[in-house]
PDB file of N, CA and C in Angstrom:
ATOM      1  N   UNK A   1     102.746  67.156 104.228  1.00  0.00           N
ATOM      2  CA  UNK A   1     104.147  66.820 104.341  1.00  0.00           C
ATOM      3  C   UNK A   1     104.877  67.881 105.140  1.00  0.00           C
ATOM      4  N   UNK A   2     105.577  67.172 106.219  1.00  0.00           N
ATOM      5  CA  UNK A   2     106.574  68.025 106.957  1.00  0.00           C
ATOM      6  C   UNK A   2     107.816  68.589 105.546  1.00  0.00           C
ATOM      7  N   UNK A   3     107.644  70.538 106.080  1.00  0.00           N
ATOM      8  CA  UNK A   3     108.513  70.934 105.769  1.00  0.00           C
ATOM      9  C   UNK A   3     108.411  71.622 103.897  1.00  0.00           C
ATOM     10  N   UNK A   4     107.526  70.878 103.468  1.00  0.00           N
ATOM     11  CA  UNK A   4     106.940  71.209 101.896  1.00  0.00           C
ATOM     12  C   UNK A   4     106.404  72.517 101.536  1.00  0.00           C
ATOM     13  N   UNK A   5     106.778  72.810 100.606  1.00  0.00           N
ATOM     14  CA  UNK A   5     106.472  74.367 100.507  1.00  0.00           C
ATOM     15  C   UNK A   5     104.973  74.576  99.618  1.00  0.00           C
ATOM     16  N   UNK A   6     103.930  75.500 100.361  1.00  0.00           N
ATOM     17  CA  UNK A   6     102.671  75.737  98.872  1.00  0.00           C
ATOM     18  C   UNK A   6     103.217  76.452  97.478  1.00  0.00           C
ATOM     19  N   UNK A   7     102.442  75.987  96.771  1.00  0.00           N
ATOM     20  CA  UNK A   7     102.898  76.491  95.548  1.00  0.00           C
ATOM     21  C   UNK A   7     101.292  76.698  95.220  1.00  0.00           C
ATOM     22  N   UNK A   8     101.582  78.175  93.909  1.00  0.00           N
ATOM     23  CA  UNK A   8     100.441  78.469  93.580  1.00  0.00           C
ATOM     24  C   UNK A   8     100.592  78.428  91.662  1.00  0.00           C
ATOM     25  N   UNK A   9      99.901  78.050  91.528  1.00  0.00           N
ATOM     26  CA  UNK A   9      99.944  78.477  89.564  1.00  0.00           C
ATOM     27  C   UNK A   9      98.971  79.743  89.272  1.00  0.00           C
ATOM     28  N   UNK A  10      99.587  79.911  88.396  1.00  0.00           N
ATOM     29  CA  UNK A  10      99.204  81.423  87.609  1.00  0.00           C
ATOM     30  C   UNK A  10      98.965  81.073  86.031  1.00  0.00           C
ATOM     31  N   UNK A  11      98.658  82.003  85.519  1.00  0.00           N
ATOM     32  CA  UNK A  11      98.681  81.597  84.014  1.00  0.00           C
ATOM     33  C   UNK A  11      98.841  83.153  83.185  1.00  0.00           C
ATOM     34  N   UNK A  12     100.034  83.555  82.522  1.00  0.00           N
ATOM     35  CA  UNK A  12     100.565  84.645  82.345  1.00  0.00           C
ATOM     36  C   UNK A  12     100.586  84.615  80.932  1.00  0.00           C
ATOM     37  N   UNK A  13      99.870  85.684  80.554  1.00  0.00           N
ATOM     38  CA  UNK A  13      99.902  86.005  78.760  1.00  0.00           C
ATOM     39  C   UNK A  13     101.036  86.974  78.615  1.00  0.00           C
ATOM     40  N   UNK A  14     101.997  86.630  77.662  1.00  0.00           N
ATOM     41  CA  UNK A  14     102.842  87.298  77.597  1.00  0.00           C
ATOM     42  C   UNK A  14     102.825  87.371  75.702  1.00  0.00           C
ATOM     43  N   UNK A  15     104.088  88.821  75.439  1.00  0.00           N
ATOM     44  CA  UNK A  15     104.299  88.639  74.110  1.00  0.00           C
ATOM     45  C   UNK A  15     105.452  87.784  73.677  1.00  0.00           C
ATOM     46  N   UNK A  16     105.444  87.605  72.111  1.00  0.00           N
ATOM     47  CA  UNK A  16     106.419  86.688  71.290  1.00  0.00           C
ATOM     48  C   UNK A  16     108.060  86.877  71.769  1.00  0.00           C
ATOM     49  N   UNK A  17     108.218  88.178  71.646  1.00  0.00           N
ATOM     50  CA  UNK A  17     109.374  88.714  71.921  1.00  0.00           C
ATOM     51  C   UNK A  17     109.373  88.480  74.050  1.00  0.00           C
ATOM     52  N   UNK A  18     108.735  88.895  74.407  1.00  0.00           N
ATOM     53  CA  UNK A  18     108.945  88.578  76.353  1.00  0.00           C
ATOM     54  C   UNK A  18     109.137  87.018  76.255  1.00  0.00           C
ATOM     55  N   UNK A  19     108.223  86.339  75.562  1.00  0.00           N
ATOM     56  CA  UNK A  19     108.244  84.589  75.644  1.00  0.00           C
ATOM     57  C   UNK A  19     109.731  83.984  75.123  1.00  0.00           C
ATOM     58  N   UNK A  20     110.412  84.932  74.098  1.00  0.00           N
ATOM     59  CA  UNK A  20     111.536  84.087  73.336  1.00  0.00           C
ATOM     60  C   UNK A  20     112.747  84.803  74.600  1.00  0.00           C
ATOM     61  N   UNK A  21     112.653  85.780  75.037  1.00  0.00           N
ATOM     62  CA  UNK A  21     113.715  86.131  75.825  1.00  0.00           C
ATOM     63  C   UNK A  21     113.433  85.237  77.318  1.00  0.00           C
ATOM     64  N   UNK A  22     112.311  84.864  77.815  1.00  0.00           N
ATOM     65  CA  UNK A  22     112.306  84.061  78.796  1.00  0.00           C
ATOM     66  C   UNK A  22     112.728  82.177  79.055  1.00  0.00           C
ATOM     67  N   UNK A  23     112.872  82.360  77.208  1.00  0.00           N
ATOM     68  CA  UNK A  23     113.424  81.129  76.804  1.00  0.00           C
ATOM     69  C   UNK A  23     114.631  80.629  76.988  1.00  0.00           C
ATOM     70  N   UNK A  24     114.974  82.142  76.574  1.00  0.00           N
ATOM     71  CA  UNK A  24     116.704  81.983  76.353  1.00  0.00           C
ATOM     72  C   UNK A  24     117.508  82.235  78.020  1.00  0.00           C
ATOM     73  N   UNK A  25     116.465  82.742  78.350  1.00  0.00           N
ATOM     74  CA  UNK A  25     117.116  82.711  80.040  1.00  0.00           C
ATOM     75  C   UNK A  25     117.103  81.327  80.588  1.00  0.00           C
ATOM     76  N   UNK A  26     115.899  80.781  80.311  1.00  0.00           N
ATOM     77  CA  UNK A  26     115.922  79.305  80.721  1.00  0.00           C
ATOM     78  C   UNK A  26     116.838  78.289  80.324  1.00  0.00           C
ATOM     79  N   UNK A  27     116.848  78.677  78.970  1.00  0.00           N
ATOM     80  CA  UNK A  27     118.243  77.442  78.453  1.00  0.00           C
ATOM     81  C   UNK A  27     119.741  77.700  79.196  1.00  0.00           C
ATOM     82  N   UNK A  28     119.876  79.171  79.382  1.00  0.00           N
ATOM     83  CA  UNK A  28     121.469  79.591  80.081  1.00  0.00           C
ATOM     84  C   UNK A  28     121.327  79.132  81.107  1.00  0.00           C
ATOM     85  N   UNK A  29     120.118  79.244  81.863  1.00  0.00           N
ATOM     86  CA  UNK A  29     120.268  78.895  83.055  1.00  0.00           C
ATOM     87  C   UNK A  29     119.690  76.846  83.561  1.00  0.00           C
ATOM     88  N   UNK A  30     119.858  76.378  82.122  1.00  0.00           N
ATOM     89  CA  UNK A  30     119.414  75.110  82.161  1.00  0.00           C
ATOM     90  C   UNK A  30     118.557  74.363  83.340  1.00  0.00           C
ATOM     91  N   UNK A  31     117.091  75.317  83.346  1.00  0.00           N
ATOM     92  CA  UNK A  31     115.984  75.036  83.933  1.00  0.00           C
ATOM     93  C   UNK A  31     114.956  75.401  83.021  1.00  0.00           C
ATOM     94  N   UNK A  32     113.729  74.454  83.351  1.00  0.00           N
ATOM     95  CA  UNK A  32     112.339  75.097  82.313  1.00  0.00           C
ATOM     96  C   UNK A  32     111.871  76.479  82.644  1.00  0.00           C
ATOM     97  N   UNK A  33     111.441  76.208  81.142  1.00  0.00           N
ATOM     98  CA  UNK A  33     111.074  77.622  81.086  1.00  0.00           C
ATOM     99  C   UNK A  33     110.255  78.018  82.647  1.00  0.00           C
ATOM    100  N   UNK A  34     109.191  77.214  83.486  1.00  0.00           N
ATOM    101  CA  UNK A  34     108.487  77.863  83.975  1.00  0.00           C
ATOM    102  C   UNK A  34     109.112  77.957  85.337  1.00  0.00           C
ATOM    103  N   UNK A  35     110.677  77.437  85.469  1.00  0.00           N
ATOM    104  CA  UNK A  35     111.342  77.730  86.859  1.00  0.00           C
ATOM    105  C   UNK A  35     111.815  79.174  86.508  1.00  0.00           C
ATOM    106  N   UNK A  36     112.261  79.021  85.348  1.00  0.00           N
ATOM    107  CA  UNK A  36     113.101  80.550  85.208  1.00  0.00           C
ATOM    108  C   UNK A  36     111.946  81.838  85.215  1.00  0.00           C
ATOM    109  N   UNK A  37     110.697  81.613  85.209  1.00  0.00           N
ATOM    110  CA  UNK A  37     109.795  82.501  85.560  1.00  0.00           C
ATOM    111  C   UNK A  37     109.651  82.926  86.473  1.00  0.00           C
ATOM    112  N   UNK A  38     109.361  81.598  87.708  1.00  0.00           N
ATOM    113  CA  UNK A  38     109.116  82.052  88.968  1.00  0.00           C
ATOM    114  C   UNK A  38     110.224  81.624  89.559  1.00  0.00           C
ATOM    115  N   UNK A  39     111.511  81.708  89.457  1.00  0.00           N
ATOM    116  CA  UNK A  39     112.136  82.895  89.591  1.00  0.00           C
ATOM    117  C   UNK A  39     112.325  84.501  89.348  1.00  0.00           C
ATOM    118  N   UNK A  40     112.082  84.923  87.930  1.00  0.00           N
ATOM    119  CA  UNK A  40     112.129  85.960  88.066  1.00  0.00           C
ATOM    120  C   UNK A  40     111.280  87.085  88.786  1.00  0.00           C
ATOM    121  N   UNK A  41     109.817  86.283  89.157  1.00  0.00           N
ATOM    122  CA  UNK A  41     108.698  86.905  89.919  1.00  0.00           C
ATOM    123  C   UNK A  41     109.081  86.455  91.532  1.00  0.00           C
ATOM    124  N   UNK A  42     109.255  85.759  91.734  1.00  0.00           N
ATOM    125  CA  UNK A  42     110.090  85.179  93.106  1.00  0.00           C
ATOM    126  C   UNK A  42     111.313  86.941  93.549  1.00  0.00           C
ATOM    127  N   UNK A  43     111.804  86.781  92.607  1.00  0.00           N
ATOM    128  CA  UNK A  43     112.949  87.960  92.849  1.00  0.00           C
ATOM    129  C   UNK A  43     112.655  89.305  92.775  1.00  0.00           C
ATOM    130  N   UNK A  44     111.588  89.702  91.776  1.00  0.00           N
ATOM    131  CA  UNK A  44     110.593  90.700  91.824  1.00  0.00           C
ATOM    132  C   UNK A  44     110.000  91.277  93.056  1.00  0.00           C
ATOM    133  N   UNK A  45     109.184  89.946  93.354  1.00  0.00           N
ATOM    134  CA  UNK A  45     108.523  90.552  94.651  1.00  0.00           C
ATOM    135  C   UNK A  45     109.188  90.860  95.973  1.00  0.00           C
ATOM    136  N   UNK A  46     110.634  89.675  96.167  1.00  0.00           N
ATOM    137  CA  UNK A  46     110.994  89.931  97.457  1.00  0.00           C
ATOM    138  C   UNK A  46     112.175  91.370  96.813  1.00  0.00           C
ATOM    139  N   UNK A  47     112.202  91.991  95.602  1.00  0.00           N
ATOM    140  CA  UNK A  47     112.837  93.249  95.575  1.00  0.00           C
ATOM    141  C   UNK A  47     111.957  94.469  96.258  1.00  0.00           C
ATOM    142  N   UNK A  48     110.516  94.090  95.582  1.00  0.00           N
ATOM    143  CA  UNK A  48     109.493  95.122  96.126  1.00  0.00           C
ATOM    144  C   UNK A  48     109.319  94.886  97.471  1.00  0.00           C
ATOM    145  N   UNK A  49     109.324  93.829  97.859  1.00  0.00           N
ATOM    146  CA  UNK A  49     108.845  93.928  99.299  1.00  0.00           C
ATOM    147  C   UNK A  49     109.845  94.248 100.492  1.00  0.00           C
ATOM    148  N   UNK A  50     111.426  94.610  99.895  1.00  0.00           N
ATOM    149  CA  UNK A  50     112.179  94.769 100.888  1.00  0.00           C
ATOM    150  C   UNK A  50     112.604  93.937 101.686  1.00  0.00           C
ATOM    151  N   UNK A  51     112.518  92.328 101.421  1.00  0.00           N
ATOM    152  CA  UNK A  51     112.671  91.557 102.396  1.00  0.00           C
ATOM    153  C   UNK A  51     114.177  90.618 101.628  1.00  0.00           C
ATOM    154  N   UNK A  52     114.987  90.303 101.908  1.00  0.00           N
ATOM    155  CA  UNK A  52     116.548  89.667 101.857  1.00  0.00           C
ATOM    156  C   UNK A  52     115.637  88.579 101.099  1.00  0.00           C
ATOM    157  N   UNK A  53     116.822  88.257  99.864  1.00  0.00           N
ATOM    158  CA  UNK A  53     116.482  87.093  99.535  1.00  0.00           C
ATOM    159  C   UNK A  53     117.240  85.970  99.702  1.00  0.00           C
ATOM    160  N   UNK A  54     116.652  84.996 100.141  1.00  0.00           N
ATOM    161  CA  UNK A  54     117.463  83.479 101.162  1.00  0.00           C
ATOM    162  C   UNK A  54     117.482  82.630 100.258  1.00  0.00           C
ATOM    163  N   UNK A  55     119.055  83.165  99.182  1.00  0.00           N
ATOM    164  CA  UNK A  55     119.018  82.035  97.974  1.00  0.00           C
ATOM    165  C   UNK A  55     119.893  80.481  98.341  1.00  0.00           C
ATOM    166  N   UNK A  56     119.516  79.271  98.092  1.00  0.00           N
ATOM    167  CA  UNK A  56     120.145  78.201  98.295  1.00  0.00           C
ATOM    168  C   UNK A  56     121.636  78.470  97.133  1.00  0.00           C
ATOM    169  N   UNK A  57     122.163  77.672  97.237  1.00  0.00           N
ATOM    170  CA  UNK A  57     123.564  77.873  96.716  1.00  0.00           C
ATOM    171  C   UNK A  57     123.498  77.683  94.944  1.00  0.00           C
ATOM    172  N   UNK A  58     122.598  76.437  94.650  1.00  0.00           N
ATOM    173  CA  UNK A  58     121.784  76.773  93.214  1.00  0.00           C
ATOM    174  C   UNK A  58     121.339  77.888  93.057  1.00  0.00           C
ATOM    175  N   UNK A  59     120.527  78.836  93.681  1.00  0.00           N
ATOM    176  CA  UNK A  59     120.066  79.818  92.832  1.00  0.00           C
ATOM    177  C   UNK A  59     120.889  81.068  93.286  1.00  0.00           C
ATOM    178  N   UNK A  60     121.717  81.098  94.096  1.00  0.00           N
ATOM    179  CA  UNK A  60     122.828  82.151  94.153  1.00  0.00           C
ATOM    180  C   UNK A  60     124.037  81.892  92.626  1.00  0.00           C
ATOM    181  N   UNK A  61     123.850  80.393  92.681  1.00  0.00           N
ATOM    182  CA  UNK A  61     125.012  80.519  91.315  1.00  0.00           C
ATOM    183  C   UNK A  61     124.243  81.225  89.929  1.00  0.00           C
ATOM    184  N   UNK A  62     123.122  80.446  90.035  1.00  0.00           N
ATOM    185  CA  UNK A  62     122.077  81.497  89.198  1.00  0.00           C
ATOM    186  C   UNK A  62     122.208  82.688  88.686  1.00  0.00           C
ATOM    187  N   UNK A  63     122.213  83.277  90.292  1.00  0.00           N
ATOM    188  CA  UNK A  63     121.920  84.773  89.993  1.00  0.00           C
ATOM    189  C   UNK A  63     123.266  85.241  89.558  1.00  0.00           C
ATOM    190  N   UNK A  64     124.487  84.542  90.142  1.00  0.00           N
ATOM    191  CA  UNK A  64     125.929  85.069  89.508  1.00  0.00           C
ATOM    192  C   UNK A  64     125.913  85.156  88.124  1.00  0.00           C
ATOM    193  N   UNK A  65     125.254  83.872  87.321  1.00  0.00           N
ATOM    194  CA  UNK A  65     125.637  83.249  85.977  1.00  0.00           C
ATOM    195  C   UNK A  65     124.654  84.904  85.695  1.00  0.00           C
ATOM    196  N   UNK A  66     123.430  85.054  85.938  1.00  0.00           N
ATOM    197  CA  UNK A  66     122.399  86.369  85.329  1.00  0.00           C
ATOM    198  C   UNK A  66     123.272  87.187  85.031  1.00  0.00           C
ATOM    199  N   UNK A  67     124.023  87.497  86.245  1.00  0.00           N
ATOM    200  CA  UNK A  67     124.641  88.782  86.240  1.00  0.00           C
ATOM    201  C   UNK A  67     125.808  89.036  85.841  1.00  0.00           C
ATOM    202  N   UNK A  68     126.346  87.920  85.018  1.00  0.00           N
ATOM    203  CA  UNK A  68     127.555  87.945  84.518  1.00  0.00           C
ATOM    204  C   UNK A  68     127.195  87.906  82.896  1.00  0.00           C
ATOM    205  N   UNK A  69     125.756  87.728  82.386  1.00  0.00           N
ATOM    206  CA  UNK A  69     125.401  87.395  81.064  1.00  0.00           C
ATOM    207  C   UNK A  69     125.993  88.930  80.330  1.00  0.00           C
ATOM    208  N   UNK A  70     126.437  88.809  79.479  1.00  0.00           N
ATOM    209  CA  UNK A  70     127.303  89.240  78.549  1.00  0.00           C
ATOM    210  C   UNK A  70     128.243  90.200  78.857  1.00  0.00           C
ATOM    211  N   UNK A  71     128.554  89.531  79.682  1.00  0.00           N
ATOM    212  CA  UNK A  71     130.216  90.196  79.939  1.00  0.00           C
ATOM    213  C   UNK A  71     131.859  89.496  79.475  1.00  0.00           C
ATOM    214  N   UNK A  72     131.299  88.629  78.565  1.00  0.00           N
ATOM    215  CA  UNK A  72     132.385  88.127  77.820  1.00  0.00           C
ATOM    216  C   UNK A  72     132.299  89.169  76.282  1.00  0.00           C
ATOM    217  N   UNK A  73     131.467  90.044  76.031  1.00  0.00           N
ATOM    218  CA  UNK A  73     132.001  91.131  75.399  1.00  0.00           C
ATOM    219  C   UNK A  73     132.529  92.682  75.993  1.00  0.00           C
ATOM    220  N   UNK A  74     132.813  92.540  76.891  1.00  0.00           N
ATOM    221  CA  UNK A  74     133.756  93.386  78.199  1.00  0.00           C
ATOM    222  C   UNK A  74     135.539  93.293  77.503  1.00  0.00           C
ATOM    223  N   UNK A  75     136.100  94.240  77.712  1.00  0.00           N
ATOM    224  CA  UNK A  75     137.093  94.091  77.223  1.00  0.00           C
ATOM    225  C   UNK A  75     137.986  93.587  78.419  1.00  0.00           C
ATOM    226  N   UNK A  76     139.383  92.898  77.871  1.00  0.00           N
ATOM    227  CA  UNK A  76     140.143  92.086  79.186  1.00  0.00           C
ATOM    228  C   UNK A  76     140.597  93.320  79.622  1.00  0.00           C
ATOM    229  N   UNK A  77     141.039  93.686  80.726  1.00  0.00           N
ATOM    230  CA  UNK A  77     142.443  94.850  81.046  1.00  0.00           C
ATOM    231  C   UNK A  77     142.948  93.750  81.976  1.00  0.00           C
ATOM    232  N   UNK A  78     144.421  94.179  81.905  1.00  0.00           N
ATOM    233  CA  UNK A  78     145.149  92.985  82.441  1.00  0.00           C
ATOM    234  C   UNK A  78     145.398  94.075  84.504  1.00  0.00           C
ATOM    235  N   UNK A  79     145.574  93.320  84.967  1.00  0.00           N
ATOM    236  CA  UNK A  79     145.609  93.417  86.398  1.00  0.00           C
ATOM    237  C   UNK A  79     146.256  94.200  86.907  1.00  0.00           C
ATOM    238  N   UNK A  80     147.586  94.907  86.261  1.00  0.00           N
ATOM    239  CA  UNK A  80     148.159  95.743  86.490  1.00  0.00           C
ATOM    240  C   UNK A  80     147.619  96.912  86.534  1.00  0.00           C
ATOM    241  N   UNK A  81     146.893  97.129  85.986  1.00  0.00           N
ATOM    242  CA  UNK A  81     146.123  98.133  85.463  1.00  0.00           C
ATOM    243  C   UNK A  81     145.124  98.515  86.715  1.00  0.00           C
ATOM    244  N   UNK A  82     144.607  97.667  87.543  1.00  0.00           N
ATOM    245  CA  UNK A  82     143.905  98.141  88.732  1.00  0.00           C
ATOM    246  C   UNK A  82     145.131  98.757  89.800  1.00  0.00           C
ATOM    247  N   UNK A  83     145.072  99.666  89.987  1.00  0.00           N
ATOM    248  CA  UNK A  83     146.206 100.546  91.306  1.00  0.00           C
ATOM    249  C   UNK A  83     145.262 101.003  92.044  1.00  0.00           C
ATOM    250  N   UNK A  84     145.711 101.511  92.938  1.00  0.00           N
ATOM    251  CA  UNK A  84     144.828 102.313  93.881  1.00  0.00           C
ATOM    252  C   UNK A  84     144.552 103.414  93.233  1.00  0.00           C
ATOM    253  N   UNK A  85     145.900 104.194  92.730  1.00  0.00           N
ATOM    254  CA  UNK A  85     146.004 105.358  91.968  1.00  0.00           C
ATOM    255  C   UNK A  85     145.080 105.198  91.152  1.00  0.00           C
ATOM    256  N   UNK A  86     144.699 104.646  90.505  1.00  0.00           N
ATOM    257  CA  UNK A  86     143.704 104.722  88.995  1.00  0.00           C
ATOM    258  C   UNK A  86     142.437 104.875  89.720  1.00  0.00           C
ATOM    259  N   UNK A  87     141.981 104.115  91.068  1.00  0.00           N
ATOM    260  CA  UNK A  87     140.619 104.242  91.004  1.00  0.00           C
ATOM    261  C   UNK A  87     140.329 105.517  91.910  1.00  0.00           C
ATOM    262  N   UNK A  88     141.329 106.188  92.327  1.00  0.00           N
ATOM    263  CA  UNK A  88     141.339 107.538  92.748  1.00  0.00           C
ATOM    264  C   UNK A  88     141.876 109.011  92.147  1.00  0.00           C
ATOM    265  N   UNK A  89     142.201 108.491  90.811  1.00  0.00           N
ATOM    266  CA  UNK A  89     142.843 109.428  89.689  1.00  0.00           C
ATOM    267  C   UNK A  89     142.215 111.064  89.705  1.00  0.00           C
ATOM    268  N   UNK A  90     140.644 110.597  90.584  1.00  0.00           N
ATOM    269  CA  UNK A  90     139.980 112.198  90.105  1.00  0.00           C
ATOM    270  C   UNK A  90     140.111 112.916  91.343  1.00  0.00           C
ATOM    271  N   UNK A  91     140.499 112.237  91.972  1.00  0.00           N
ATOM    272  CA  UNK A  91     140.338 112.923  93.608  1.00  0.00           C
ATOM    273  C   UNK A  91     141.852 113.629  94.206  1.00  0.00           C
ATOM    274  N   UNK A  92     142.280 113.985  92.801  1.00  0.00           N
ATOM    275  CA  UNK A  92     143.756 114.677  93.269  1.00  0.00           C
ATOM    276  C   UNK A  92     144.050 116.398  94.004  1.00  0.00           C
TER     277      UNK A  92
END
């Protein structure tokens, strides 16, 4: 097929505790468990290998939703509160 990508399977022994946290990534990120894997080895390797990763707009929202996971226990500060002054407070 024009354009189809190879895919390879693996078969990964993992522990109780790595398996239940790869779970719970999968449900947040409402894909099976074995997308949210290879993704995370997908993202792994092109970290090690130095090469840009060319996310489609699904898995860029992805990676937003990852990287926003528990930051609803972050405290609010309301907007005023960002000045220039504040984020240069030490450099007086």
């Amino acid at each position: 097929m024009p354009g189809s990508k190879k895919t390879m399977t693996i078969r990964v022994e993992i522990d109780p505790e790595t398996e239940a946290q790869l779970a719970s990534r999968a449900r947040a990120q409402g894909v099976p468990v074995e997308r949210a894997a290879a993704r995370i080895l997908e993202d792994a390797v092109a970290s090690r290998v130095g090469t840009p990763l060319n996310l489609n707009v699904d898995d860029f929202h992805t990676m937003l939703a990852n990287m926003a996971e528990g930051s609803e226990q972050l405290p609010s500060l309301p907007t005023e509160r960002f000045t220039r002054d504040s984020f240069y407070e030490d450099r007086v």
